[in-house]
N, C-alpha and C. Protein backbone atom coordinates (compact mmCIF):
# COMPACT_ATOMS: atom_id res chain seq x y z
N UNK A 1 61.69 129.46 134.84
CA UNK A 1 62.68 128.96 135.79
C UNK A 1 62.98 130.04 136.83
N UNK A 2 63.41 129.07 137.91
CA UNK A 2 63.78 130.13 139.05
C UNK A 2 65.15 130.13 139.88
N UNK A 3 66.36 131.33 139.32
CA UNK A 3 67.10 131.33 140.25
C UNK A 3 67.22 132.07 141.37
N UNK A 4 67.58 131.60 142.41
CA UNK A 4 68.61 131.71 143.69
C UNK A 4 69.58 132.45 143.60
N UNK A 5 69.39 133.33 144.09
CA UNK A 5 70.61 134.79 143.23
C UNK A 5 71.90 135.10 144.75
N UNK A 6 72.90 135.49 144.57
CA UNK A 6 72.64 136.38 145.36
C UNK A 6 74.06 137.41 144.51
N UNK A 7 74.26 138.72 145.03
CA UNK A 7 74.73 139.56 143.89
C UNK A 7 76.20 139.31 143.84
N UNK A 8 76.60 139.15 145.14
CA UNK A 8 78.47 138.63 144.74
C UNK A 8 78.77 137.36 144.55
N UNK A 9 78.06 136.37 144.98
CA UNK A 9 78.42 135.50 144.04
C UNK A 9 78.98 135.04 143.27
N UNK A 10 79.91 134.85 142.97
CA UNK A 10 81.08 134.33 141.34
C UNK A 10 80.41 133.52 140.64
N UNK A 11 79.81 132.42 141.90
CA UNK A 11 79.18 131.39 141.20
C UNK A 11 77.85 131.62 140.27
N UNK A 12 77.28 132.51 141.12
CA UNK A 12 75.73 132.99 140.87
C UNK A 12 75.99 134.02 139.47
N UNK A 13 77.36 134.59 138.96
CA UNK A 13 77.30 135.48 138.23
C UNK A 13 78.39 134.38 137.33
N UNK A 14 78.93 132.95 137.42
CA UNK A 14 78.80 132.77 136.27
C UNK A 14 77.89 131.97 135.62
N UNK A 15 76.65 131.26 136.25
CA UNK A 15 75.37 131.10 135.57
C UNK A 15 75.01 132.51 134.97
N UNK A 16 74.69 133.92 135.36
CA UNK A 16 73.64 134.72 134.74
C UNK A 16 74.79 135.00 133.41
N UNK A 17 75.89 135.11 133.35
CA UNK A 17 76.71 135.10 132.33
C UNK A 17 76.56 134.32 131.00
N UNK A 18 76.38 133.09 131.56
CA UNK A 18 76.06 131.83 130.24
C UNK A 18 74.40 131.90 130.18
N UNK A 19 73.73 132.73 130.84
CA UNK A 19 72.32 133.18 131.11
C UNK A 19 72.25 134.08 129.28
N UNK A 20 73.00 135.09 129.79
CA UNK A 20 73.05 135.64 128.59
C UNK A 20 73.82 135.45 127.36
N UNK A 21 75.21 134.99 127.41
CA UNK A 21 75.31 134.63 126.32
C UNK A 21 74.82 133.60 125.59
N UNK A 22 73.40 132.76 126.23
CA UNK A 22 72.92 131.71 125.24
C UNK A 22 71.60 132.48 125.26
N UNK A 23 71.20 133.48 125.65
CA UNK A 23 69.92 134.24 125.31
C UNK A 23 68.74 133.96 126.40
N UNK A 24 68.81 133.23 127.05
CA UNK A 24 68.15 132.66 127.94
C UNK A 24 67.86 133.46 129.35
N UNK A 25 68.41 134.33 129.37
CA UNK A 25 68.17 135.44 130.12
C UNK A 25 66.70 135.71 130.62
N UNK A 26 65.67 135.89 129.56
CA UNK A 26 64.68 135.81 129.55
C UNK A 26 63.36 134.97 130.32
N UNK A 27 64.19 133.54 130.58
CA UNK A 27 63.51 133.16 130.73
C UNK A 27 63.59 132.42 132.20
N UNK A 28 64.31 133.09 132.54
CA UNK A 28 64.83 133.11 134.26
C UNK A 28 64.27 134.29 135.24
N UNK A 29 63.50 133.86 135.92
CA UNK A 29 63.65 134.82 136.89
C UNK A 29 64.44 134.99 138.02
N UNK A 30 65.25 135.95 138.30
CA UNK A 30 65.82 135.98 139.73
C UNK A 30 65.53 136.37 140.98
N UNK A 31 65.91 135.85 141.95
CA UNK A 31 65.41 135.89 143.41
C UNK A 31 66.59 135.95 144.28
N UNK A 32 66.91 137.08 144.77
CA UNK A 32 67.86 137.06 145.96
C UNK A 32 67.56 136.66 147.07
N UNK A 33 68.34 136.01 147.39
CA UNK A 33 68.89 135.24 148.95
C UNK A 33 70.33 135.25 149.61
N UNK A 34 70.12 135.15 150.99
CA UNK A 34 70.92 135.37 151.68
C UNK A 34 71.75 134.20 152.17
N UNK A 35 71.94 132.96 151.52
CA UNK A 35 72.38 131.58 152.07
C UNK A 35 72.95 131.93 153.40
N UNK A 36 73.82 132.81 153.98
CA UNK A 36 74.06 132.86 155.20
C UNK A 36 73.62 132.62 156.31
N UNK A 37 72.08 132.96 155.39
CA UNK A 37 71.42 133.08 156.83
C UNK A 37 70.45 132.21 156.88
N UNK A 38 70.62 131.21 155.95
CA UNK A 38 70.12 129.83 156.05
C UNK A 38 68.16 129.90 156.09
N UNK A 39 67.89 130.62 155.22
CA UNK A 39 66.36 130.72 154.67
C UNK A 39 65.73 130.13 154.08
N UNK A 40 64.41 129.25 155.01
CA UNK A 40 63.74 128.05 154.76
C UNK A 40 63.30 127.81 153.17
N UNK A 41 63.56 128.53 152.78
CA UNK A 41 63.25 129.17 151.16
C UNK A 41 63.67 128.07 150.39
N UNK A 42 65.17 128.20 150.83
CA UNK A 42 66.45 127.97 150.11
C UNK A 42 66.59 126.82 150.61
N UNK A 43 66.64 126.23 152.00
CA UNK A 43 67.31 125.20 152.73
C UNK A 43 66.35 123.93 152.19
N UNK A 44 64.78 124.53 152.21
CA UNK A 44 63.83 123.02 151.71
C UNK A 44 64.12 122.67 150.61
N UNK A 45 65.40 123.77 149.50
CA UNK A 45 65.18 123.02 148.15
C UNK A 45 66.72 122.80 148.03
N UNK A 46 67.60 123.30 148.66
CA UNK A 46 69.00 123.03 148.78
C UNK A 46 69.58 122.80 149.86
N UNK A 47 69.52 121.76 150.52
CA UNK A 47 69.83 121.87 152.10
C UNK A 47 71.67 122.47 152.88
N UNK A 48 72.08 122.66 151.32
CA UNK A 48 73.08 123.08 151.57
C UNK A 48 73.31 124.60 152.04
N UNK A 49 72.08 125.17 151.64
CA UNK A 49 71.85 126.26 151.98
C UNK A 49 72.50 127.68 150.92
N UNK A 50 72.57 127.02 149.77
CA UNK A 50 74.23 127.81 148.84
C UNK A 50 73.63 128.37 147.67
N UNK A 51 74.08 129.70 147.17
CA UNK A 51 73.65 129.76 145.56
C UNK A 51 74.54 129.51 144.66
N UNK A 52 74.32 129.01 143.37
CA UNK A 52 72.89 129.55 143.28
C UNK A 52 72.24 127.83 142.97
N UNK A 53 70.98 128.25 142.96
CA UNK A 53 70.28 127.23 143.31
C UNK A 53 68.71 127.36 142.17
N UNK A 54 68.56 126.22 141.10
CA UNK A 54 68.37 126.74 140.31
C UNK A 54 66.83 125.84 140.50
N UNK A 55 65.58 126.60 140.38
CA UNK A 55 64.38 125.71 139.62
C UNK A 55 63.89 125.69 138.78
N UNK A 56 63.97 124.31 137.91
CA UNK A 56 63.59 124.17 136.70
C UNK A 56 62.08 125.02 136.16
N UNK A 57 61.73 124.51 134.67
CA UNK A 57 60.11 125.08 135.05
C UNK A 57 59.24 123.79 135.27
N UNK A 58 59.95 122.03 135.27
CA UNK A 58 59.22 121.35 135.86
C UNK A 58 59.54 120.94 137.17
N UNK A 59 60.27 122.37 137.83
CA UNK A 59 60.14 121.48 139.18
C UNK A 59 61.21 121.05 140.37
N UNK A 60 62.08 120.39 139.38
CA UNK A 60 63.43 120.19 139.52
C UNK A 60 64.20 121.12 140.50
N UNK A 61 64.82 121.03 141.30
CA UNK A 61 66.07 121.31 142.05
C UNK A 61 67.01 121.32 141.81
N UNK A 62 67.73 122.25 141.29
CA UNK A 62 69.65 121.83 140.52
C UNK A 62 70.34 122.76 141.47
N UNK A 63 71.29 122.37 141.88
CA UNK A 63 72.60 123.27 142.59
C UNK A 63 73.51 122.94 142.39
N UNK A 64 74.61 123.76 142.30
CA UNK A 64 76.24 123.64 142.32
C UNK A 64 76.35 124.22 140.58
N UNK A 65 77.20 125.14 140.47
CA UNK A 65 76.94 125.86 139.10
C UNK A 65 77.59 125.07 138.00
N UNK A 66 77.89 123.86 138.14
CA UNK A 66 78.38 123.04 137.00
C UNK A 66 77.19 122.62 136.55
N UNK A 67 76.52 121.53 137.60
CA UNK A 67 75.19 121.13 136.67
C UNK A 67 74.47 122.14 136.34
N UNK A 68 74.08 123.16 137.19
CA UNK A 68 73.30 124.09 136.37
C UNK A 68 73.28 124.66 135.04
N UNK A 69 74.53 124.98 135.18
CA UNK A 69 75.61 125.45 133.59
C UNK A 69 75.21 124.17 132.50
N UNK A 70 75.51 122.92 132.80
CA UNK A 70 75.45 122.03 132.15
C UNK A 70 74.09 121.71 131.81
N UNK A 71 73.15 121.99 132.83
CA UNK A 71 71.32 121.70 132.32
C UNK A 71 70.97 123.20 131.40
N UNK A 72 71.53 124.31 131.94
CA UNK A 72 71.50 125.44 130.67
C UNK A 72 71.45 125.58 129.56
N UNK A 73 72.71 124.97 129.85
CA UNK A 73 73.49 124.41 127.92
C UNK A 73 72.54 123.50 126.99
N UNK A 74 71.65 122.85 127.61
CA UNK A 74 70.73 121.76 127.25
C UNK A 74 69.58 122.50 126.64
N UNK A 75 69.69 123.91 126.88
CA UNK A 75 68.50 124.19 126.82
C UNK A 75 68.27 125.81 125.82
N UNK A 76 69.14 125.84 124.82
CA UNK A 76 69.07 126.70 123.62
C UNK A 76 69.63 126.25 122.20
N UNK A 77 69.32 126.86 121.29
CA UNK A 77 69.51 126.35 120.18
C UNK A 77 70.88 127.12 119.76
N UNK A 78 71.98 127.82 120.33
CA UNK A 78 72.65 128.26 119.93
C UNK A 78 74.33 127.37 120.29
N UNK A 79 75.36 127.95 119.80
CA UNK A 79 76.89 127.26 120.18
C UNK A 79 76.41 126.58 121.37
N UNK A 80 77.14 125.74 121.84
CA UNK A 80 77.47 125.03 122.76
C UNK A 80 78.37 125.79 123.82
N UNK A 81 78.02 126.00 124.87
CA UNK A 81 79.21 126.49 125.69
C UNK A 81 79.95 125.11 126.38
N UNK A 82 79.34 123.67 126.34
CA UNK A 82 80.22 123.11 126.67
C UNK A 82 80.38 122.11 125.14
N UNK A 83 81.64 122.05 124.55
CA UNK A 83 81.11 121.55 123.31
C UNK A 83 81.49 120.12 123.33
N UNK A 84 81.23 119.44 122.10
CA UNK A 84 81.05 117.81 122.55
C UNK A 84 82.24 117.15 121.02
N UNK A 85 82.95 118.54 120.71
CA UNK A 85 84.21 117.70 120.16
C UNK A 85 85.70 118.21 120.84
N UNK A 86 86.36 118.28 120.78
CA UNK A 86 87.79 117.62 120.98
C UNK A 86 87.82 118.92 122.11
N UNK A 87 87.50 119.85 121.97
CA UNK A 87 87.78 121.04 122.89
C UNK A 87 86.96 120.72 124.38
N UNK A 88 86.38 119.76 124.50
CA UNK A 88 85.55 119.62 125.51
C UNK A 88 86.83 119.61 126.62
N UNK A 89 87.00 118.65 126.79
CA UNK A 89 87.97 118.48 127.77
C UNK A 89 88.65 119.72 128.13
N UNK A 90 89.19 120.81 126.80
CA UNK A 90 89.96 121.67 127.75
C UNK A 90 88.90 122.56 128.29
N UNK A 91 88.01 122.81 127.67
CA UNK A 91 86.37 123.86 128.61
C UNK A 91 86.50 123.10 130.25
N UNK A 92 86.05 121.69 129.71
CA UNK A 92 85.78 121.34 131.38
C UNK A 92 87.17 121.82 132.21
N UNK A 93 88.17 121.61 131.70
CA UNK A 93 89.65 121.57 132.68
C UNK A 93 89.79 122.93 133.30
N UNK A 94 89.30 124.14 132.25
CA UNK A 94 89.51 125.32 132.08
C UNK A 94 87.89 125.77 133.55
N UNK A 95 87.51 125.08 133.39
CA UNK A 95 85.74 125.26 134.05
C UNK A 95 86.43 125.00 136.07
N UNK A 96 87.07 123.93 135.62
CA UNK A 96 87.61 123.34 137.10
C UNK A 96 88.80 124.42 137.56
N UNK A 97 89.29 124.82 136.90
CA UNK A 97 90.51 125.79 137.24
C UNK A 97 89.89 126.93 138.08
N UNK A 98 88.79 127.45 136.94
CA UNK A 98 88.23 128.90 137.49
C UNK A 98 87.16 128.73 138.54
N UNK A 99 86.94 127.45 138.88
CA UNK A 99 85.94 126.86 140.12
C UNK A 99 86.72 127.22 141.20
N UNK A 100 88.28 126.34 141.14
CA UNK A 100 89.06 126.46 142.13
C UNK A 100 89.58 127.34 142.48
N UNK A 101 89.82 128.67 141.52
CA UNK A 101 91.12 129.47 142.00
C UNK A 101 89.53 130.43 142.86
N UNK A 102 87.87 130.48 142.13
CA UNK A 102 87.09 131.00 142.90
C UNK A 102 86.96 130.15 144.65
N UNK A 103 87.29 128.77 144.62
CA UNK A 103 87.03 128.39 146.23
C UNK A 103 87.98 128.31 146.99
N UNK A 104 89.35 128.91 146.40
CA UNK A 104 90.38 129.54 147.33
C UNK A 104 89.87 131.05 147.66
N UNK A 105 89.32 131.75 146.45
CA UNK A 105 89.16 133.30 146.90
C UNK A 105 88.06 133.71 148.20
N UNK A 106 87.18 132.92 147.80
CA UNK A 106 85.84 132.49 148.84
C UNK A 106 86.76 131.78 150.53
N UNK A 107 87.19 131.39 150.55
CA UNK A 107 87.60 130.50 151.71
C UNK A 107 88.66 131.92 152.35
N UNK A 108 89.51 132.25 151.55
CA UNK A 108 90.45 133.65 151.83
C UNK A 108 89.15 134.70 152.11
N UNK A 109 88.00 135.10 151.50
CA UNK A 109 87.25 135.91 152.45
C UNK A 109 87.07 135.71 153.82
N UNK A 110 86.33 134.06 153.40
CA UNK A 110 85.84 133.69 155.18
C UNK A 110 86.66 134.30 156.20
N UNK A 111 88.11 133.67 155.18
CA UNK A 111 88.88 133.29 156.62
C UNK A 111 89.09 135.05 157.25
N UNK A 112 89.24 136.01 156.40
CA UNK A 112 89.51 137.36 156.88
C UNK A 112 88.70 138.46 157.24
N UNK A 113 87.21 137.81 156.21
CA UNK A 113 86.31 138.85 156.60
C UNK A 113 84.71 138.46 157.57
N UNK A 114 84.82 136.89 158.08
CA UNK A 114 83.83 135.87 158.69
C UNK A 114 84.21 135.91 160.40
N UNK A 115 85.62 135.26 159.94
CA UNK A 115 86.15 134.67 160.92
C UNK A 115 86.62 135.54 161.98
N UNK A 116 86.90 135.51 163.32
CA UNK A 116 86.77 136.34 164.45
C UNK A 116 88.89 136.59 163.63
N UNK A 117 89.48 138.21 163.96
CA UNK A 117 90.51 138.33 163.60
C UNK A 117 91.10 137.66 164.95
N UNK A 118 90.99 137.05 165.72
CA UNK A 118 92.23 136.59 167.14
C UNK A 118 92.45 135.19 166.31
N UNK A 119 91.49 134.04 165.62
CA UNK A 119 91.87 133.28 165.46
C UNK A 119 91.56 132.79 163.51
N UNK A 120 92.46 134.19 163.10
CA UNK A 120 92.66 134.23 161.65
C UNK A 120 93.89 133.19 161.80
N UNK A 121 94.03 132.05 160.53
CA UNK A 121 95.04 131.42 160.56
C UNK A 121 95.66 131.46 159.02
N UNK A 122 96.96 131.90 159.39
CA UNK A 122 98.08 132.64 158.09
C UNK A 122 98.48 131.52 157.06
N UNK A 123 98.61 130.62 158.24
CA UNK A 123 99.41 129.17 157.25
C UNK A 123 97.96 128.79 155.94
N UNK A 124 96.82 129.05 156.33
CA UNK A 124 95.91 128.67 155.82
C UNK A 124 95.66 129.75 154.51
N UNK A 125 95.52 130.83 154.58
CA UNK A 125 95.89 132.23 153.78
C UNK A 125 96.87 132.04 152.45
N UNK A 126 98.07 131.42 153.25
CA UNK A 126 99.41 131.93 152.38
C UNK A 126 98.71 130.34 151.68
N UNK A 127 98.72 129.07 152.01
CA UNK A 127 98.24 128.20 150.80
C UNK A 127 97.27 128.29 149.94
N UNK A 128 96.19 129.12 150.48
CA UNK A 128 95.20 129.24 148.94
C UNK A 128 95.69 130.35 148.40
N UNK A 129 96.79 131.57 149.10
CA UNK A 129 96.89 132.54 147.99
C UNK A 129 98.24 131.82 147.00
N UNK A 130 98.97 130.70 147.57
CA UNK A 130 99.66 130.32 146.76
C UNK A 130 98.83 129.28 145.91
N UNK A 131 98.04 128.58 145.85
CA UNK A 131 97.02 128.03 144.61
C UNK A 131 97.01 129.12 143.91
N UNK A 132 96.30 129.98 144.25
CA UNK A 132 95.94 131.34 143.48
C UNK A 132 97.10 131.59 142.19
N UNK A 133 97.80 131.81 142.99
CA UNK A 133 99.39 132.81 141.93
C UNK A 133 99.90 131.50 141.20
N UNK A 134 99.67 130.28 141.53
CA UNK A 134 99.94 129.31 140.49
C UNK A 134 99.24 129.17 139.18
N UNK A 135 97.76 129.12 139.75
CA UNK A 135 96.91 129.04 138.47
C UNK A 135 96.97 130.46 137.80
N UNK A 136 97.05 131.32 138.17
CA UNK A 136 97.74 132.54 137.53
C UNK A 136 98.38 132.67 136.64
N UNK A 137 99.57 131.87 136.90
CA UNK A 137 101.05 131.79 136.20
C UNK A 137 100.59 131.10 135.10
N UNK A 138 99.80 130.02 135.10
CA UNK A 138 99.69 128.96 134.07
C UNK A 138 98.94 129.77 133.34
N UNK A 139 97.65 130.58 133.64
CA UNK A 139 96.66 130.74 132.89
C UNK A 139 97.68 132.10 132.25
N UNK A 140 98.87 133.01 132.30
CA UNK A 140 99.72 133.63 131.70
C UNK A 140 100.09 132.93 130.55
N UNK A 141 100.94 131.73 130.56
CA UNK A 141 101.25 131.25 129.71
C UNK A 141 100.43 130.68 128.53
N UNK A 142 99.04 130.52 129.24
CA UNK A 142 97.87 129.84 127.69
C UNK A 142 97.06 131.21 127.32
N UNK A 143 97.45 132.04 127.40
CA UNK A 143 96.01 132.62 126.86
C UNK A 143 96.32 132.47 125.41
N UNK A 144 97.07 132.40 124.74
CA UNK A 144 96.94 131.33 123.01
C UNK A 144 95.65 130.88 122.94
N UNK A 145 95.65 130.30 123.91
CA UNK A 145 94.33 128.66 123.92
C UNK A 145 92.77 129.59 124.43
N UNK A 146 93.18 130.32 125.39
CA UNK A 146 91.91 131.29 125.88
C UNK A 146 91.36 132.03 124.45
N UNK A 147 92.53 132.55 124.12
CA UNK A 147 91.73 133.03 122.53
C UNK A 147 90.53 134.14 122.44
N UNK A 148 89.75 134.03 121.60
CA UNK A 148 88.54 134.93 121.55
C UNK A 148 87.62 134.07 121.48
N UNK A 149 87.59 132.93 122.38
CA UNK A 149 86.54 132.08 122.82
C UNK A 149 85.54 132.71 123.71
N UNK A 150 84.63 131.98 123.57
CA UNK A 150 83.16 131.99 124.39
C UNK A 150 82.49 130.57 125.14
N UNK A 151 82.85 130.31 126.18
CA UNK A 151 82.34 129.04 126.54
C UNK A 151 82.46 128.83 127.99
N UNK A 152 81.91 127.97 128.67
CA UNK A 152 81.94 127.85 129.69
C UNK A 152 83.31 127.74 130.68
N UNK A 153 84.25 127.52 130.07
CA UNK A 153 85.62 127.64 130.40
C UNK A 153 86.07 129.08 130.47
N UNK A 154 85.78 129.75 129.44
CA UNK A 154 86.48 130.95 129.55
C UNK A 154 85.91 132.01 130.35
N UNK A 155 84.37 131.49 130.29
CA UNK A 155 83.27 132.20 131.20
C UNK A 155 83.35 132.31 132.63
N UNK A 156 84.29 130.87 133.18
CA UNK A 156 84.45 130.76 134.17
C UNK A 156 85.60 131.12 134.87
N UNK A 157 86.46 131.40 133.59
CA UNK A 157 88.02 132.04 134.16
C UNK A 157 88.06 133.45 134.22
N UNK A 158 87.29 134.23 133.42
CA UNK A 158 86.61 135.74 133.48
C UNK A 158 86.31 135.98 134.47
N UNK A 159 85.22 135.51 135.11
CA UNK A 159 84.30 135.79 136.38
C UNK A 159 85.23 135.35 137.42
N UNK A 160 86.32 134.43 137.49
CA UNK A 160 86.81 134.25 138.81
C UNK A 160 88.49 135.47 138.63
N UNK A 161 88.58 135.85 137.86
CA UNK A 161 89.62 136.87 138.05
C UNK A 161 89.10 138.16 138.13
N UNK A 162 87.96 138.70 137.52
CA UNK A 162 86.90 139.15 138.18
C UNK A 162 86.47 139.43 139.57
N UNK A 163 86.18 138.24 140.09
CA UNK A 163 86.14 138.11 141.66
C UNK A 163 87.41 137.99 142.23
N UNK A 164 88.80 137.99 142.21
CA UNK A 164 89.96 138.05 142.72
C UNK A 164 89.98 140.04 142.84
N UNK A 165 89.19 140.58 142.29
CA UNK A 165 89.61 142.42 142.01
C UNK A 165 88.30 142.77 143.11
N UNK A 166 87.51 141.84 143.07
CA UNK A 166 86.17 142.72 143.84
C UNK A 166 86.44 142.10 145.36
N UNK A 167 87.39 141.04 145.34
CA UNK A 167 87.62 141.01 146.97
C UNK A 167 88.85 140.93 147.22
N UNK A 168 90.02 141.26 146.31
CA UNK A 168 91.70 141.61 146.77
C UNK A 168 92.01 139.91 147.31
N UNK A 169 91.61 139.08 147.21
CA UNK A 169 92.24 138.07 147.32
C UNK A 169 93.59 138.00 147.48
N UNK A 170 94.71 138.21 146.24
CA UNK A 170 95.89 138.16 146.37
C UNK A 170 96.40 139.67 145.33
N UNK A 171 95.60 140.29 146.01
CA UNK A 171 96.27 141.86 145.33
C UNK A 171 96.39 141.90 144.45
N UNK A 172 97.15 143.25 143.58
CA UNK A 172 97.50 143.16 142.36
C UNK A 172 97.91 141.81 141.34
N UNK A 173 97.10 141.59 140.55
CA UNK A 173 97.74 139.99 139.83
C UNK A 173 98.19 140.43 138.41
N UNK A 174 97.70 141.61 137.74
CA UNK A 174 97.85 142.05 136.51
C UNK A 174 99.72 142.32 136.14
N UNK A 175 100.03 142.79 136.94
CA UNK A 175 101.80 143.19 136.69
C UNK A 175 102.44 142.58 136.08
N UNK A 176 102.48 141.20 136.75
CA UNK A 176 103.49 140.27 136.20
C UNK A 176 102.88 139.59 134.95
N UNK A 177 101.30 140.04 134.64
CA UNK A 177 100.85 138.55 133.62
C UNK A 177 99.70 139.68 132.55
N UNK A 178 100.59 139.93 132.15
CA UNK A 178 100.20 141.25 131.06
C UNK A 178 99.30 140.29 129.79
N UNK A 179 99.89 139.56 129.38
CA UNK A 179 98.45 138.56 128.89
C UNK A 179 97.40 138.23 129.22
N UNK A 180 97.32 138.08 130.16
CA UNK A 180 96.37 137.73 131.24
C UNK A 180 95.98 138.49 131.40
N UNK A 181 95.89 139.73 131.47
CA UNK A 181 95.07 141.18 132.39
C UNK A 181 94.73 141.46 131.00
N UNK A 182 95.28 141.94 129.53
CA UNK A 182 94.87 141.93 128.20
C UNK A 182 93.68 140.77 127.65
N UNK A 183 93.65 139.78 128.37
CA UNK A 183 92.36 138.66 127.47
C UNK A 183 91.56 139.45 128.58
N UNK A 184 91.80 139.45 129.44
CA UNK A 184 90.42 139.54 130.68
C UNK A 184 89.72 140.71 130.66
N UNK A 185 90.93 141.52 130.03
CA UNK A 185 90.09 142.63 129.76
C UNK A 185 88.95 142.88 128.44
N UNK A 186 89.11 142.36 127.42
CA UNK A 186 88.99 142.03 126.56
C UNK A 186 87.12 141.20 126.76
N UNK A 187 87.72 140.29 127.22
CA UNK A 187 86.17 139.24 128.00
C UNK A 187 85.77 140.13 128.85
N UNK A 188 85.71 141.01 130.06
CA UNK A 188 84.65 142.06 130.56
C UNK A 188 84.39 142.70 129.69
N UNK A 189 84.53 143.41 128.81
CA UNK A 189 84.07 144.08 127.57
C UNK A 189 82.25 143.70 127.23
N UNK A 190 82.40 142.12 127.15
CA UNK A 190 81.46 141.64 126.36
C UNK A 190 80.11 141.89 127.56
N UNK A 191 79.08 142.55 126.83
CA UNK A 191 77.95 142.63 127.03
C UNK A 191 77.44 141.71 128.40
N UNK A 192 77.49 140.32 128.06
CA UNK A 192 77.02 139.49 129.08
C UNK A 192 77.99 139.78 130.57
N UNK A 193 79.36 140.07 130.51
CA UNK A 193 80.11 140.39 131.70
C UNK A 193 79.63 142.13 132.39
N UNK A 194 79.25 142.92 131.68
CA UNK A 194 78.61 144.44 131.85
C UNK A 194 77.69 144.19 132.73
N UNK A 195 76.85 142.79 131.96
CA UNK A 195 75.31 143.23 132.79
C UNK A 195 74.96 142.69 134.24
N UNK A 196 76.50 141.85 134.53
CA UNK A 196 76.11 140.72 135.50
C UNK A 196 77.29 141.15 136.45
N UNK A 197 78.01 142.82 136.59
CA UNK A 197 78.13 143.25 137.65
C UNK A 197 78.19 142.89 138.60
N UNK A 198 78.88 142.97 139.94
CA UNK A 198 78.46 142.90 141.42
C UNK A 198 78.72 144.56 141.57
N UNK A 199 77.95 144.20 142.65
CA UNK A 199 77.92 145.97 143.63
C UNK A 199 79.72 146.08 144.12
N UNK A 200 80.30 146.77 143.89
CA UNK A 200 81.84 147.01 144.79
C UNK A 200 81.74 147.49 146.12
N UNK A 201 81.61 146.17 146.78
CA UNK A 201 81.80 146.05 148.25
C UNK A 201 82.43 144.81 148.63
């Protein structure tokens, strides 16, 4: 198989994440790309132009890191990262949380580090950093439920608070949510979060 890499990514690093914790690492190769810059590479098999962007080994075209995650999962003999009794629902809920609070952090780059600074717009800023500090607050109050789980939920709430520190999104978040900065720390620890790094820039 062939992914569509590129190194900051949230998205792209939480596929290589569930890459490794189902062992499957192996059997991926990666390929960096620049979606920015819209490379015929990428665009003939994703016209969206986005990573990561995954090819099967028959062929197949998958994008958007849910299905990918979800055709992954299909494809080792070990736990389930998305599992198919009663906990499912909160993985997926938990999967959608850390999607979103990553496509507020992503949209808060554009808008500050894309976009020309004369026509940065604040009103737009202060609402995804207030999404942000909401799902924050909540994800303070459950880490009970976060636990010393492993799954695509928690994989995905790791990597996007993760990516809130490698691009300052909404600054310091650890202060007020000392649970929260204790599980997360806890989940970078693990091997599969070590190896799947971004560069700090």
């Amino acid at each position: 198989m062939l992914l569509r890499h590129s190194h900051t990514s949230p998205f792209v690093r939480k596929v290589t994440v569930l890459l490794h914790e189902t062992g499957l690492d192996d059997r991926v190769e990666i390929e960096t790309i620049d979606g920015w810059s819209e490379p015929s590479a990428l665009t003939g098999q994703n016209p969206l132009s986005m990573v990561p962007t995954l090819v099967t080994d028959d062929d197949q075209v998958l994008y958007d890191s849910p299905v990918i995650c979800e055709y992954l999962d299909q494809m080792h003999a070990g736990q389930r990262m998305i599992p198919n009794d009663d906990m499912r629902w909160t993985v997926l809920r938990e999967q959608a949380l850390g999607d979103g609070i990553l496509d507020c952090a992503v949209l808060i780059f554009v808008e500050c580090r894309k976009r020309p600074q004369a026509l940065s717009w604040d009103w737009w800023l202060d609402l995804k950093r207030r999404a942000i500090t909401r799902s924050l607050d909540q994800l303070e109050q459950q880490t009970d439920v976060l636990g010393d789980r492993v799954d695509l939920g928690t994989i995905t709430l790791a990597v996007a608070l993760s990516y809130l520190d490698l691009r300052g999104a909404v600054g310091e978040w650890r202060a007020e949510r000392p649970h929260l900065a204790d599980w997360h720390a806890a989940f970078s620890a693990r091997p599969s979060m070590l190896a799947t790094q971004p560069p700090t820039r």
